[in-house]
PDB file of N, CA and C in Angstrom:
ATOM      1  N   UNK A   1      28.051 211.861 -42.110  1.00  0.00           N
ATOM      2  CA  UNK A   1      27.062 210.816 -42.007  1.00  0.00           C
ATOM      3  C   UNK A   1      27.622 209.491 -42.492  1.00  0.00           C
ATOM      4  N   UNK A   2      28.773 209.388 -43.792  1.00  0.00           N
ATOM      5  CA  UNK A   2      28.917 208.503 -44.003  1.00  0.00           C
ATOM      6  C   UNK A   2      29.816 207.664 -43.249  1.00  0.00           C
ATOM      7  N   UNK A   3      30.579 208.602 -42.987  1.00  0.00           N
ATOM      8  CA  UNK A   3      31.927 208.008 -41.664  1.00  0.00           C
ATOM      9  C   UNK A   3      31.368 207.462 -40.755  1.00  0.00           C
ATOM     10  N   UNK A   4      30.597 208.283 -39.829  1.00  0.00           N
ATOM     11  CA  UNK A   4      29.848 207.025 -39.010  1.00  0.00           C
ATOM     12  C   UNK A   4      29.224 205.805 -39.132  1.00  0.00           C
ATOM     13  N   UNK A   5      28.209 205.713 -40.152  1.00  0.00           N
ATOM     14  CA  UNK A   5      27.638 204.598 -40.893  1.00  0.00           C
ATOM     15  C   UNK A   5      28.744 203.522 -40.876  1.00  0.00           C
ATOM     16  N   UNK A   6      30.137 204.211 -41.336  1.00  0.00           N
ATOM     17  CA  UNK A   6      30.899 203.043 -41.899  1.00  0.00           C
ATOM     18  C   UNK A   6      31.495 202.765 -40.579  1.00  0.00           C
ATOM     19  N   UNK A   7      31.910 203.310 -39.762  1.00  0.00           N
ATOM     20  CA  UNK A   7      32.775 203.489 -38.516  1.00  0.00           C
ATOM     21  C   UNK A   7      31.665 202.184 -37.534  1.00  0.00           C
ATOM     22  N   UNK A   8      30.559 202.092 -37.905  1.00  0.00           N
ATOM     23  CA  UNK A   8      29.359 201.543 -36.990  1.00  0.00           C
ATOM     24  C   UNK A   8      29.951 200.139 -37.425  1.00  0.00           C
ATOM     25  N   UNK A   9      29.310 200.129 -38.789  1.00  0.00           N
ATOM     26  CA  UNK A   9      29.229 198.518 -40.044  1.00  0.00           C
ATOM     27  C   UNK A   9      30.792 198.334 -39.592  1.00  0.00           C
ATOM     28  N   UNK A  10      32.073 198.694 -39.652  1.00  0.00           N
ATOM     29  CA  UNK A  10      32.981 197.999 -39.528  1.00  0.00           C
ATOM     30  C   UNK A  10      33.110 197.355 -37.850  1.00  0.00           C
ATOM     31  N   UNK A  11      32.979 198.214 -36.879  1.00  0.00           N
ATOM     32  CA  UNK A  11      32.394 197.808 -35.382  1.00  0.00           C
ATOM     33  C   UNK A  11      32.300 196.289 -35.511  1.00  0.00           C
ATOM     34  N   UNK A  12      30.467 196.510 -35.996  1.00  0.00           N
ATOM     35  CA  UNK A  12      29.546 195.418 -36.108  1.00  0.00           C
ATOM     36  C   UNK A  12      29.999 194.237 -36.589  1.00  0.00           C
ATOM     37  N   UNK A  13      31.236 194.735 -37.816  1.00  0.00           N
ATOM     38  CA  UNK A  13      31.933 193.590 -38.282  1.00  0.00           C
ATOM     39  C   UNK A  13      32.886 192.749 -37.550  1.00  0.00           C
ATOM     40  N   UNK A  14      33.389 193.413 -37.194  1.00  0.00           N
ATOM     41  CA  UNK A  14      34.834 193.234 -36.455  1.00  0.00           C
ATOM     42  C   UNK A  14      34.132 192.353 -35.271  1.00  0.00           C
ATOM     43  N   UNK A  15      33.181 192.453 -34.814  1.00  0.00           N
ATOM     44  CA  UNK A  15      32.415 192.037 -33.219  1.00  0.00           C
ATOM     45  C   UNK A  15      31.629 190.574 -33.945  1.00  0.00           C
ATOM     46  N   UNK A  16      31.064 190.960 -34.996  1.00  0.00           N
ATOM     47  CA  UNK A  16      30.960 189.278 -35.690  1.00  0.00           C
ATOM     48  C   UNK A  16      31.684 188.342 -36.615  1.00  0.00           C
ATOM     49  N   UNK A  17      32.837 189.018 -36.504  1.00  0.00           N
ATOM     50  CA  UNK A  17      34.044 187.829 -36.823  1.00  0.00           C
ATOM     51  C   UNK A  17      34.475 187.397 -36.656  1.00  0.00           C
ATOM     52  N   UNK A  18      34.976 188.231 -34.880  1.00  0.00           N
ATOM     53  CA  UNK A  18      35.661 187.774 -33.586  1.00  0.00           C
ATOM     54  C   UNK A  18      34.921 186.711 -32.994  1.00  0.00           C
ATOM     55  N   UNK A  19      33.698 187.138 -33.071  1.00  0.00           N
ATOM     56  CA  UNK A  19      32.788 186.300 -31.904  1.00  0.00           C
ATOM     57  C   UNK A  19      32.270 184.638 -32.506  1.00  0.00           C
ATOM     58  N   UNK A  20      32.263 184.693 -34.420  1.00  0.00           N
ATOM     59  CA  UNK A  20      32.276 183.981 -34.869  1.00  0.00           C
ATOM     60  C   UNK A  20      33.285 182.739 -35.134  1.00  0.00           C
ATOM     61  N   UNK A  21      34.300 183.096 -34.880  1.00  0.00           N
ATOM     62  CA  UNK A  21      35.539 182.267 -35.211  1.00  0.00           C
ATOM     63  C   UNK A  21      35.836 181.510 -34.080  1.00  0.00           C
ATOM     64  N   UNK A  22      35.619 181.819 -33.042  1.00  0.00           N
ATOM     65  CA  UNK A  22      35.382 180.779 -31.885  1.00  0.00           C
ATOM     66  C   UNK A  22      34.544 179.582 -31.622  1.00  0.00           C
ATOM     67  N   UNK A  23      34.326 178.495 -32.843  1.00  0.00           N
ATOM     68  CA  UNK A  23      33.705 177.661 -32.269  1.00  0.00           C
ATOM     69  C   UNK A  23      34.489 176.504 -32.295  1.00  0.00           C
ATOM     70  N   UNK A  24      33.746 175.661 -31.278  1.00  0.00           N
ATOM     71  CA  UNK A  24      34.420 174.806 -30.528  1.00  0.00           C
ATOM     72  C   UNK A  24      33.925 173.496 -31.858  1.00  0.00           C
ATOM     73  N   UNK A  25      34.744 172.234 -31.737  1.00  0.00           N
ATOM     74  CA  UNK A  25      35.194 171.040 -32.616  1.00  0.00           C
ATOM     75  C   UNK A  25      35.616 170.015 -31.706  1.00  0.00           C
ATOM     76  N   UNK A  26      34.897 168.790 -31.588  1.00  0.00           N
ATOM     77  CA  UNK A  26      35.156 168.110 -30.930  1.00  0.00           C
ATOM     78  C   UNK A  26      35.163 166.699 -30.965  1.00  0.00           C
ATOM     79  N   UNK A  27      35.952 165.904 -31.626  1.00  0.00           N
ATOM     80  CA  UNK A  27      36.382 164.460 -32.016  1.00  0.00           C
ATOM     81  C   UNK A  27      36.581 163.723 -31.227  1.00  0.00           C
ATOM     82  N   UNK A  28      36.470 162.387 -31.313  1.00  0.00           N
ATOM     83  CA  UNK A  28      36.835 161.116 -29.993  1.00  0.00           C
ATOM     84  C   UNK A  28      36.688 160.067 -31.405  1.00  0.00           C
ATOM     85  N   UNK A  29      37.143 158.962 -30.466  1.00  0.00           N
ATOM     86  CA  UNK A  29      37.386 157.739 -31.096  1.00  0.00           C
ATOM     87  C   UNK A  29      35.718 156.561 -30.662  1.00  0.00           C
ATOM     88  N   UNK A  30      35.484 156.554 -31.552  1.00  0.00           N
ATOM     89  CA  UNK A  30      33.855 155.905 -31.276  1.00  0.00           C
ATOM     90  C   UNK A  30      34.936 153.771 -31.548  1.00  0.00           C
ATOM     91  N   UNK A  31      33.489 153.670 -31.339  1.00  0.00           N
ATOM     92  CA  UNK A  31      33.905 151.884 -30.904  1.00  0.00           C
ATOM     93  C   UNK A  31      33.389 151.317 -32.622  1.00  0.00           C
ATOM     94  N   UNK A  32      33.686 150.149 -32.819  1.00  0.00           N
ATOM     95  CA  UNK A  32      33.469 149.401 -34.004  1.00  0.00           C
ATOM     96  C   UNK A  32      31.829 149.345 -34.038  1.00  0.00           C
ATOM     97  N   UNK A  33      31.175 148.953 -32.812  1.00  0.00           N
ATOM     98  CA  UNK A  33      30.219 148.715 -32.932  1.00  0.00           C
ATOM     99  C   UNK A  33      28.843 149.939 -32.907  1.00  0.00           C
ATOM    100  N   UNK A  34      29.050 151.063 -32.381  1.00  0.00           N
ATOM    101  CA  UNK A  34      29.155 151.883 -32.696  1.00  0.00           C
ATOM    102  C   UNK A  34      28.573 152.338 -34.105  1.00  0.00           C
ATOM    103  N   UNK A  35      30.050 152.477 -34.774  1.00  0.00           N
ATOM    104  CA  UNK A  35      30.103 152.635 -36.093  1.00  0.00           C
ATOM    105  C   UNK A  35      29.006 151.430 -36.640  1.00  0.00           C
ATOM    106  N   UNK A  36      29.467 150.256 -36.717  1.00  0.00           N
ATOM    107  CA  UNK A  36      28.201 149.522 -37.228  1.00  0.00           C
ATOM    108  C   UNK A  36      26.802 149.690 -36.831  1.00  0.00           C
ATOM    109  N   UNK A  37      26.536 150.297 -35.673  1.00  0.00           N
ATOM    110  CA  UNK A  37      25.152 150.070 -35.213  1.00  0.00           C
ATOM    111  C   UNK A  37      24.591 151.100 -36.055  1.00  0.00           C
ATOM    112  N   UNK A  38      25.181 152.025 -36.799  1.00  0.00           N
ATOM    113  CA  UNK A  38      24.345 153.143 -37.437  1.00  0.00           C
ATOM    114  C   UNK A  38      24.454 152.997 -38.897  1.00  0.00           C
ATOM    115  N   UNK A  39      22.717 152.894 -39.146  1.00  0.00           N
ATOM    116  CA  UNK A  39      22.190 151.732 -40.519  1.00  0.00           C
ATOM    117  C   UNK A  39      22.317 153.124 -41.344  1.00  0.00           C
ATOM    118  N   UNK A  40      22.452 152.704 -42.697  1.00  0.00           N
ATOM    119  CA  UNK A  40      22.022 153.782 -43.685  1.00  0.00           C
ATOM    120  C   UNK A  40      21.021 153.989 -44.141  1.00  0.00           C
ATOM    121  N   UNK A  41      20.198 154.517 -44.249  1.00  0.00           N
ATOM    122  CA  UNK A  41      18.736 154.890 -45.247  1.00  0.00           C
ATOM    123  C   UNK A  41      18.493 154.200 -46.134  1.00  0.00           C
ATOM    124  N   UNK A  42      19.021 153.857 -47.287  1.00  0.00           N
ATOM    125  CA  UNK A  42      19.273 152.650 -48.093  1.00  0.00           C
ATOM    126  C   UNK A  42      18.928 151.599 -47.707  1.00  0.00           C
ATOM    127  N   UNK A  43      19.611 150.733 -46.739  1.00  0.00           N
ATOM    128  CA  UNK A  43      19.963 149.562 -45.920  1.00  0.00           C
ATOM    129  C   UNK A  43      18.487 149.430 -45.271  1.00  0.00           C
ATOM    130  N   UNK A  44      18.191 150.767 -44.794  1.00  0.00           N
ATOM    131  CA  UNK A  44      16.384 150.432 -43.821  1.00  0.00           C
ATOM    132  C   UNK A  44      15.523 150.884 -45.010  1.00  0.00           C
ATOM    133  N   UNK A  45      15.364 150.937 -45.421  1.00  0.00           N
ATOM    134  CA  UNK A  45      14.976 150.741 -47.029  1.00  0.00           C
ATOM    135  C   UNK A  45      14.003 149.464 -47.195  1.00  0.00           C
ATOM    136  N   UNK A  46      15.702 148.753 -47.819  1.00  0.00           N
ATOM    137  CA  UNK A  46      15.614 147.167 -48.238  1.00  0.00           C
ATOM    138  C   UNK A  46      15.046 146.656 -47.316  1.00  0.00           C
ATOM    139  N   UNK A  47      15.452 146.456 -46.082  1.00  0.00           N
ATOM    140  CA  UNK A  47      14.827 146.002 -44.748  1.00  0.00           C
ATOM    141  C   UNK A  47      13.566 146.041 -44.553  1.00  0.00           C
ATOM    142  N   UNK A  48      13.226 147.091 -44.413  1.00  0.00           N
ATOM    143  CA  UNK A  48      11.476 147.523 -44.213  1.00  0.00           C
ATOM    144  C   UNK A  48      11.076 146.936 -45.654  1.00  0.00           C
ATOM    145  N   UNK A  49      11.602 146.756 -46.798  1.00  0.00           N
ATOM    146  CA  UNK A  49      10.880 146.315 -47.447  1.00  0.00           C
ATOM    147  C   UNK A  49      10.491 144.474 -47.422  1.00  0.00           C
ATOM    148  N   UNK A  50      11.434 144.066 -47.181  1.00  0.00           N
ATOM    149  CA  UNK A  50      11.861 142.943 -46.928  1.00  0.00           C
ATOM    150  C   UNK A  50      11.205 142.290 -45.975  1.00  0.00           C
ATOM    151  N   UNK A  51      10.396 142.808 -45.013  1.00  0.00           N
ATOM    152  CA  UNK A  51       9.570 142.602 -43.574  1.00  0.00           C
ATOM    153  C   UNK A  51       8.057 142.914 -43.911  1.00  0.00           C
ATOM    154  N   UNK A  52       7.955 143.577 -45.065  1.00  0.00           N
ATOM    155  CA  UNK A  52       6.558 143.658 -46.050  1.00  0.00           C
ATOM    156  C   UNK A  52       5.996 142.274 -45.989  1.00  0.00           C
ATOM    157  N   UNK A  53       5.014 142.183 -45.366  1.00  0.00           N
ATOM    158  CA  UNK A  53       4.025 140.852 -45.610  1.00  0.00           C
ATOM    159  C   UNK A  53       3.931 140.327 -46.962  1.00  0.00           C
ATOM    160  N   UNK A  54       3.501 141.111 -47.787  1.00  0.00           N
ATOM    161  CA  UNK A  54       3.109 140.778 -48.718  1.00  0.00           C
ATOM    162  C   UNK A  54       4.719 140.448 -49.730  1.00  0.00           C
ATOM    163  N   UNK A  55       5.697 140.863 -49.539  1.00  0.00           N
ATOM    164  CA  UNK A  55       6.966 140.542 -49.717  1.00  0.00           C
ATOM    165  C   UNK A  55       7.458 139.520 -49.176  1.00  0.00           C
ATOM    166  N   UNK A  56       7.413 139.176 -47.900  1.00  0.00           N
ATOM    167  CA  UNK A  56       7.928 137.520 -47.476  1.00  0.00           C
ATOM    168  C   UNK A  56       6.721 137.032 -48.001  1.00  0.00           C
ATOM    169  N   UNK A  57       5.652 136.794 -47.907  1.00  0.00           N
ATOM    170  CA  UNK A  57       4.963 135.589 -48.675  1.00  0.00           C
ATOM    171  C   UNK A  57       5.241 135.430 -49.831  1.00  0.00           C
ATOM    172  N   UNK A  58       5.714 136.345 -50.593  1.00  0.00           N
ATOM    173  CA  UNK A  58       6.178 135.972 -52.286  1.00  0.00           C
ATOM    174  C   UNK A  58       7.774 135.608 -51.880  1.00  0.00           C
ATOM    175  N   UNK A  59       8.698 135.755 -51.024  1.00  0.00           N
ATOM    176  CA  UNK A  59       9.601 134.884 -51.011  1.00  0.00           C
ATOM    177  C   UNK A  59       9.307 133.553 -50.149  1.00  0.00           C
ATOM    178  N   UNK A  60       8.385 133.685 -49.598  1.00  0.00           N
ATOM    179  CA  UNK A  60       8.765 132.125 -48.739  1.00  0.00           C
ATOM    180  C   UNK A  60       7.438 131.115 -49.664  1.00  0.00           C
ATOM    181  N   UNK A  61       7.012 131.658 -50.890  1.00  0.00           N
ATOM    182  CA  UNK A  61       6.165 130.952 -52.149  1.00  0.00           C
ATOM    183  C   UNK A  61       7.780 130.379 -53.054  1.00  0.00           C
ATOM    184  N   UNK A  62       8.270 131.123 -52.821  1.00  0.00           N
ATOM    185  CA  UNK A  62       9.583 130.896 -54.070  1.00  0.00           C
ATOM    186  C   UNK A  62      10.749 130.023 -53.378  1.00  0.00           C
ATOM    187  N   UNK A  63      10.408 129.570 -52.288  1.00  0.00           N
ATOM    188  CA  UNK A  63      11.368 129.131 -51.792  1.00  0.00           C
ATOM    189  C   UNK A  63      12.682 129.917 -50.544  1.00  0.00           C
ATOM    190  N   UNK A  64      12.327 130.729 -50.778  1.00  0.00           N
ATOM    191  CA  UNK A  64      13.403 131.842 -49.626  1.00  0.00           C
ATOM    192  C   UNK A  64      12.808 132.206 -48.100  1.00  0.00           C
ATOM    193  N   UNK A  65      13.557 132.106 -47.382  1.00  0.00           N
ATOM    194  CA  UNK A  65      13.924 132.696 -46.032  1.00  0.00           C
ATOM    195  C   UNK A  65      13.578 133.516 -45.496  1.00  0.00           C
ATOM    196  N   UNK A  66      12.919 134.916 -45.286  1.00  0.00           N
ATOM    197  CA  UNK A  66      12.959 136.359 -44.990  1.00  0.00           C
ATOM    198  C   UNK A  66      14.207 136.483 -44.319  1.00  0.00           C
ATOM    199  N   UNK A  67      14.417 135.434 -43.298  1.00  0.00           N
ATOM    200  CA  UNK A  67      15.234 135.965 -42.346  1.00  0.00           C
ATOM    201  C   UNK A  67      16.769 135.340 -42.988  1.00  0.00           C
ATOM    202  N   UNK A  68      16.476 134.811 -43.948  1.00  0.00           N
ATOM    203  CA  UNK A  68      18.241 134.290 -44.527  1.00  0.00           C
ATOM    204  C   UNK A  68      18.626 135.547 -45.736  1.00  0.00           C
ATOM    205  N   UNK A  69      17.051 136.309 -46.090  1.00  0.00           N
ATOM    206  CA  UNK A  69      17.148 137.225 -47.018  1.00  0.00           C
ATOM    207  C   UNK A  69      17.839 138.580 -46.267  1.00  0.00           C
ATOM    208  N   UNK A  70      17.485 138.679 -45.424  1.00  0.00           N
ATOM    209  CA  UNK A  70      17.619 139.665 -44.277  1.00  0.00           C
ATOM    210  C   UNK A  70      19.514 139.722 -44.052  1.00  0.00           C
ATOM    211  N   UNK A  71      20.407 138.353 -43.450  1.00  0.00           N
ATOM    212  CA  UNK A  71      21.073 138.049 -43.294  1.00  0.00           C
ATOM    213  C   UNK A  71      21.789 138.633 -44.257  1.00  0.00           C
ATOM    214  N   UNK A  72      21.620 138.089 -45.880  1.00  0.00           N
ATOM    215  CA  UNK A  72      22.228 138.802 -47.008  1.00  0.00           C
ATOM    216  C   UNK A  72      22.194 139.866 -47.739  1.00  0.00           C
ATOM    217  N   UNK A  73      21.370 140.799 -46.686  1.00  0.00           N
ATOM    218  CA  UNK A  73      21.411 142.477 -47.122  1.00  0.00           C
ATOM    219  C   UNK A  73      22.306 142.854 -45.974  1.00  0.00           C
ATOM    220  N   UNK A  74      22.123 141.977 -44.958  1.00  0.00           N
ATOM    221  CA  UNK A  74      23.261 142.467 -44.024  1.00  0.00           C
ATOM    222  C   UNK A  74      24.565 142.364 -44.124  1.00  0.00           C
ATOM    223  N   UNK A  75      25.221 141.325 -45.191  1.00  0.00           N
ATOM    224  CA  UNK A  75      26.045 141.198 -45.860  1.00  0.00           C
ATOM    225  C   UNK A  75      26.746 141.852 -46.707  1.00  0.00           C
ATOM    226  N   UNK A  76      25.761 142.698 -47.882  1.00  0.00           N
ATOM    227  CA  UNK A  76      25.959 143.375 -48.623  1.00  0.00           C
ATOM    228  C   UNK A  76      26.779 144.679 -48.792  1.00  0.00           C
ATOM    229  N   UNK A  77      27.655 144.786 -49.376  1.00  0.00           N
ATOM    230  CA  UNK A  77      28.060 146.513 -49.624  1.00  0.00           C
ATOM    231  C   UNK A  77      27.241 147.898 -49.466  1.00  0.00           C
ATOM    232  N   UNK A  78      27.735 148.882 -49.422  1.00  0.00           N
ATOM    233  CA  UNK A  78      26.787 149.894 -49.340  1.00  0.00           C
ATOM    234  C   UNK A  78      26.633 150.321 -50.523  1.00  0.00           C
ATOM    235  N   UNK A  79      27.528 149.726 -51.565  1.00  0.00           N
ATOM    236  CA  UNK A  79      27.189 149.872 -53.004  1.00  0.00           C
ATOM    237  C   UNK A  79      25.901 149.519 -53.396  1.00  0.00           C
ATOM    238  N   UNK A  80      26.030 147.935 -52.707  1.00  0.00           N
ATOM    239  CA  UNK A  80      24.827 147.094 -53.860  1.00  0.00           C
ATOM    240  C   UNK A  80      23.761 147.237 -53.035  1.00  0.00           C
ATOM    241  N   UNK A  81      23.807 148.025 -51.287  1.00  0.00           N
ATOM    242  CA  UNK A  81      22.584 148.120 -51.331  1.00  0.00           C
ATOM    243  C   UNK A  81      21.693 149.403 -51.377  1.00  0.00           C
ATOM    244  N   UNK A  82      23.177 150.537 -52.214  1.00  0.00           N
ATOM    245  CA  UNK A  82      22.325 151.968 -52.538  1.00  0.00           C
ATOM    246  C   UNK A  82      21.690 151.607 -54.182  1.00  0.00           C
ATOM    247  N   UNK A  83      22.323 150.598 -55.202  1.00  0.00           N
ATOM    248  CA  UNK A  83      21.629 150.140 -56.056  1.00  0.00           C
ATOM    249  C   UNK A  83      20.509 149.848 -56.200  1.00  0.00           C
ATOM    250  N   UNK A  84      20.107 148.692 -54.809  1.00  0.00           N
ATOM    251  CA  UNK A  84      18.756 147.856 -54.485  1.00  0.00           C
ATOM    252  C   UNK A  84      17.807 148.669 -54.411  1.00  0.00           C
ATOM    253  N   UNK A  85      18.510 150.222 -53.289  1.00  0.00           N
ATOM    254  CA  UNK A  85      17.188 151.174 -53.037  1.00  0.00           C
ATOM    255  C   UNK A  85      16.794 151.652 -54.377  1.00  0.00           C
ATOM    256  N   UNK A  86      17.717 151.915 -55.087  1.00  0.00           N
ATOM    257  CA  UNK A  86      17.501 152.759 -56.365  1.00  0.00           C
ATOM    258  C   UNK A  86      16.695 152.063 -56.847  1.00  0.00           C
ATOM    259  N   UNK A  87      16.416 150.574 -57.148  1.00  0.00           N
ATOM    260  CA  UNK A  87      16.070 149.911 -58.078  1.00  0.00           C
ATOM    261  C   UNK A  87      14.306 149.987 -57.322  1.00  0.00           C
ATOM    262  N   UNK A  88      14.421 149.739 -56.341  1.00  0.00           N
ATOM    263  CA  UNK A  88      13.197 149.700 -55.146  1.00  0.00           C
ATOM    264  C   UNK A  88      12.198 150.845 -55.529  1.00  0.00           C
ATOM    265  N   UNK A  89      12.727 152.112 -55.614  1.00  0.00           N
ATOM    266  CA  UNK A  89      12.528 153.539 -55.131  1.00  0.00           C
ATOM    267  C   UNK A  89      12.091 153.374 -56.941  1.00  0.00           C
ATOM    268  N   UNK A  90      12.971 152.775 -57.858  1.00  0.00           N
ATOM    269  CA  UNK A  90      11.995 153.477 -59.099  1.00  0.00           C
ATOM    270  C   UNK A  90      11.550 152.086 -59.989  1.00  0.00           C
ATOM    271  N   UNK A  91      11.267 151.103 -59.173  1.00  0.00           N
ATOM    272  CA  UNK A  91      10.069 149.947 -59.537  1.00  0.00           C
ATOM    273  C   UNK A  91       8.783 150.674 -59.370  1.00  0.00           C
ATOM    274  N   UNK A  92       8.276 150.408 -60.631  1.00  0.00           N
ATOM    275  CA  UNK A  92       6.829 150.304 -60.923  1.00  0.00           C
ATOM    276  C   UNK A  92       6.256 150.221 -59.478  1.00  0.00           C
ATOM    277  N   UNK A  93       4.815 150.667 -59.325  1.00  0.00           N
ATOM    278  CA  UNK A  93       4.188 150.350 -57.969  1.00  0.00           C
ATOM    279  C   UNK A  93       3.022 149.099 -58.422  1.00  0.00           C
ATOM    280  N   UNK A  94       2.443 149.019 -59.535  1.00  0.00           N
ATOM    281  CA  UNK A  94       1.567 148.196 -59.808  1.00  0.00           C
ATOM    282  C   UNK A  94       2.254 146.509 -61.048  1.00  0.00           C
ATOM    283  N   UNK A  95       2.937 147.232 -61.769  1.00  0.00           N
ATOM    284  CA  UNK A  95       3.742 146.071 -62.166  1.00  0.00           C
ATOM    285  C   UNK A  95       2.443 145.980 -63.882  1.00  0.00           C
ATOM    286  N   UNK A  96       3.049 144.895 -64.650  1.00  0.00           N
ATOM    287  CA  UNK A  96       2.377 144.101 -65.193  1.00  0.00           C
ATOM    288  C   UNK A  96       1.438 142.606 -65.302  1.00  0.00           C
ATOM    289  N   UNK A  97       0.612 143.175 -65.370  1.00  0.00           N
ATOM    290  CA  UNK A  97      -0.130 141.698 -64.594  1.00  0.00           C
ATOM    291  C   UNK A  97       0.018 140.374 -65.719  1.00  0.00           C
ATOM    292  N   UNK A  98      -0.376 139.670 -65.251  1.00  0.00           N
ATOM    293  CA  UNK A  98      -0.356 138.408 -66.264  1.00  0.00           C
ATOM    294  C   UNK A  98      -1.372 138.306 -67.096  1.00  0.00           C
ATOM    295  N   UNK A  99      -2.783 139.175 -67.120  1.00  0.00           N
ATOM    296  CA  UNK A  99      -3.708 138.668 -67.641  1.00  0.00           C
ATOM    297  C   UNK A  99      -3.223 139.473 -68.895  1.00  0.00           C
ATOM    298  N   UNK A 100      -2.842 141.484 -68.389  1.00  0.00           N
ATOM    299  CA  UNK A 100      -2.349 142.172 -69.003  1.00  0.00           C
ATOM    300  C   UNK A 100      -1.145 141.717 -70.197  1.00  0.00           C
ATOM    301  N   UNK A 101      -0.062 140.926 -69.655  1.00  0.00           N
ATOM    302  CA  UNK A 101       0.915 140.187 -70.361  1.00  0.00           C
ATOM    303  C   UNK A 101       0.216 139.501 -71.865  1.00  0.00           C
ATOM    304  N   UNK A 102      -1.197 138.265 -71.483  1.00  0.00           N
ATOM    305  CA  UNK A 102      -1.441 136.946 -72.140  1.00  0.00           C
ATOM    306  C   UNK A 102      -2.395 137.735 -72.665  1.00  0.00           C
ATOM    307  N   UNK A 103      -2.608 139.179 -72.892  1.00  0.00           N
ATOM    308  CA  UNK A 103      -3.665 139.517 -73.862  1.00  0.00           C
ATOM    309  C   UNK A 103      -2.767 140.378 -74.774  1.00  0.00           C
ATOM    310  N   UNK A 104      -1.585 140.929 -74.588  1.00  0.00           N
ATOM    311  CA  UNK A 104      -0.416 141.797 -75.700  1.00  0.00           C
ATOM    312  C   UNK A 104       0.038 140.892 -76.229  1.00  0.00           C
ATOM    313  N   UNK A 105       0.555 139.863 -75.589  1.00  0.00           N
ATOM    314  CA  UNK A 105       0.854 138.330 -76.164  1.00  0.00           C
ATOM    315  C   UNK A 105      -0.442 137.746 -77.775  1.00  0.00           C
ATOM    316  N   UNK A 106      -1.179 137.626 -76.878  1.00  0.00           N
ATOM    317  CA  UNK A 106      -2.298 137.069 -77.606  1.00  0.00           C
ATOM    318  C   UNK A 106      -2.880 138.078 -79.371  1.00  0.00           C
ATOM    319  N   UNK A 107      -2.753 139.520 -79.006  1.00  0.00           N
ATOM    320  CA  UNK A 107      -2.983 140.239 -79.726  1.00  0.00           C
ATOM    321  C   UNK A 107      -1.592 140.455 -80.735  1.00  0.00           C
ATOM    322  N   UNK A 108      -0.074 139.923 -80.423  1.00  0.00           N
ATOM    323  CA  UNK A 108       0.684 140.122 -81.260  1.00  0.00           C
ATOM    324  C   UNK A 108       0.835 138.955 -82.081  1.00  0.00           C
ATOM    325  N   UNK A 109       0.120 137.621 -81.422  1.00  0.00           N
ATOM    326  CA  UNK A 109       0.421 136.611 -82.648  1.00  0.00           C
ATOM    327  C   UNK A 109      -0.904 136.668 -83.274  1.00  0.00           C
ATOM    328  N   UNK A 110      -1.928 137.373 -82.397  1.00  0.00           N
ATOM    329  CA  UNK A 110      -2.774 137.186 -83.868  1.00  0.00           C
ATOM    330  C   UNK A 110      -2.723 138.352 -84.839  1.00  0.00           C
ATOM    331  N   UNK A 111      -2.076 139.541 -85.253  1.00  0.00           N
ATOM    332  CA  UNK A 111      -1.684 139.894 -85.746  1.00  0.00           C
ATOM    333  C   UNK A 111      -0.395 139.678 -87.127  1.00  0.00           C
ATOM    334  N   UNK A 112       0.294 139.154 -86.243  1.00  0.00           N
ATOM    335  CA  UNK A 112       1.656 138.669 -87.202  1.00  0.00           C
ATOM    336  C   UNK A 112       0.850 136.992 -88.026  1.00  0.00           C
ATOM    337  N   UNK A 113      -0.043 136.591 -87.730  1.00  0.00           N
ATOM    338  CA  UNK A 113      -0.870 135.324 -88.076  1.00  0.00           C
ATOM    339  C   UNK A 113      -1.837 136.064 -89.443  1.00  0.00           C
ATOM    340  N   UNK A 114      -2.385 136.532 -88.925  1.00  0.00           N
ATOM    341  CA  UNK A 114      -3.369 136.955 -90.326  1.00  0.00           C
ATOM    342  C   UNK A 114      -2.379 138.240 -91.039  1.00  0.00           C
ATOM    343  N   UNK A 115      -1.846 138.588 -90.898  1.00  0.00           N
ATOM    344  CA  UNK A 115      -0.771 139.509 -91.572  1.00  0.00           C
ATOM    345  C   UNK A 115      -0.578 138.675 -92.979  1.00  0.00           C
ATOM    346  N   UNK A 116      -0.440 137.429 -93.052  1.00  0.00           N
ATOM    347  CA  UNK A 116       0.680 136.847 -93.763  1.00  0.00           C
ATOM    348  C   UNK A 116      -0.528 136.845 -94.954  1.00  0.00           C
TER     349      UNK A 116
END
């Protein structure tokens, strides 16, 4: 019983090792543009964030471009712009507000004030 068992399993083996080792690999030389046309995750990231309404109106309040901002992520390394996502991806979603700010403010000098 066991000889066969094994006589089968080695078969079975032999027929999916053979049949496995045959696969095909196939390389070419792609074009520059090509290669550039394919964005990284990161990169459409920043982008999509960057095209956020509510993101160009707080740059074009401050003085900036969208589309000159745009220009200089297109510029950028894939370093500084897997940083940007990082930084993007673990910014706060609500932030600190100002009223929030001028009342911790307000409550630490009047503290350190009557302290004395």
């Amino acid at each position: 019983m066991k000889s066969v068992a094994m006589k089968t399993l080695c078969r079975v083996l032999i027929v999916s090792l053979m049949s496995l080792t045959f696969q095909t690999a196939s390389a070419g030389m792609i074009r520059t543009e090509q290669a550039a046309a394919a964005i990284s995750p990161d990169r459409a990231l920043v982008l999509s964030t960057l095209t956020r309404s509510d993101v160009s109106e707080q740059m074009q309040a401050q003085g900036l471009d969208p589309a000159i901002a745009a220009e200089r992520v297109a510029a950028m390394t894939d370093a500084e712009v897997r940083t940007l996502a990082d930084n993007i991806n673990t910014a706060p979603a609500g932030g600190l507000s100002t009223l929030a700010a001028v009342v911790i403010i307000g409550l630490l000098v009047w503290v350190i004030w009557y302290r004395r």
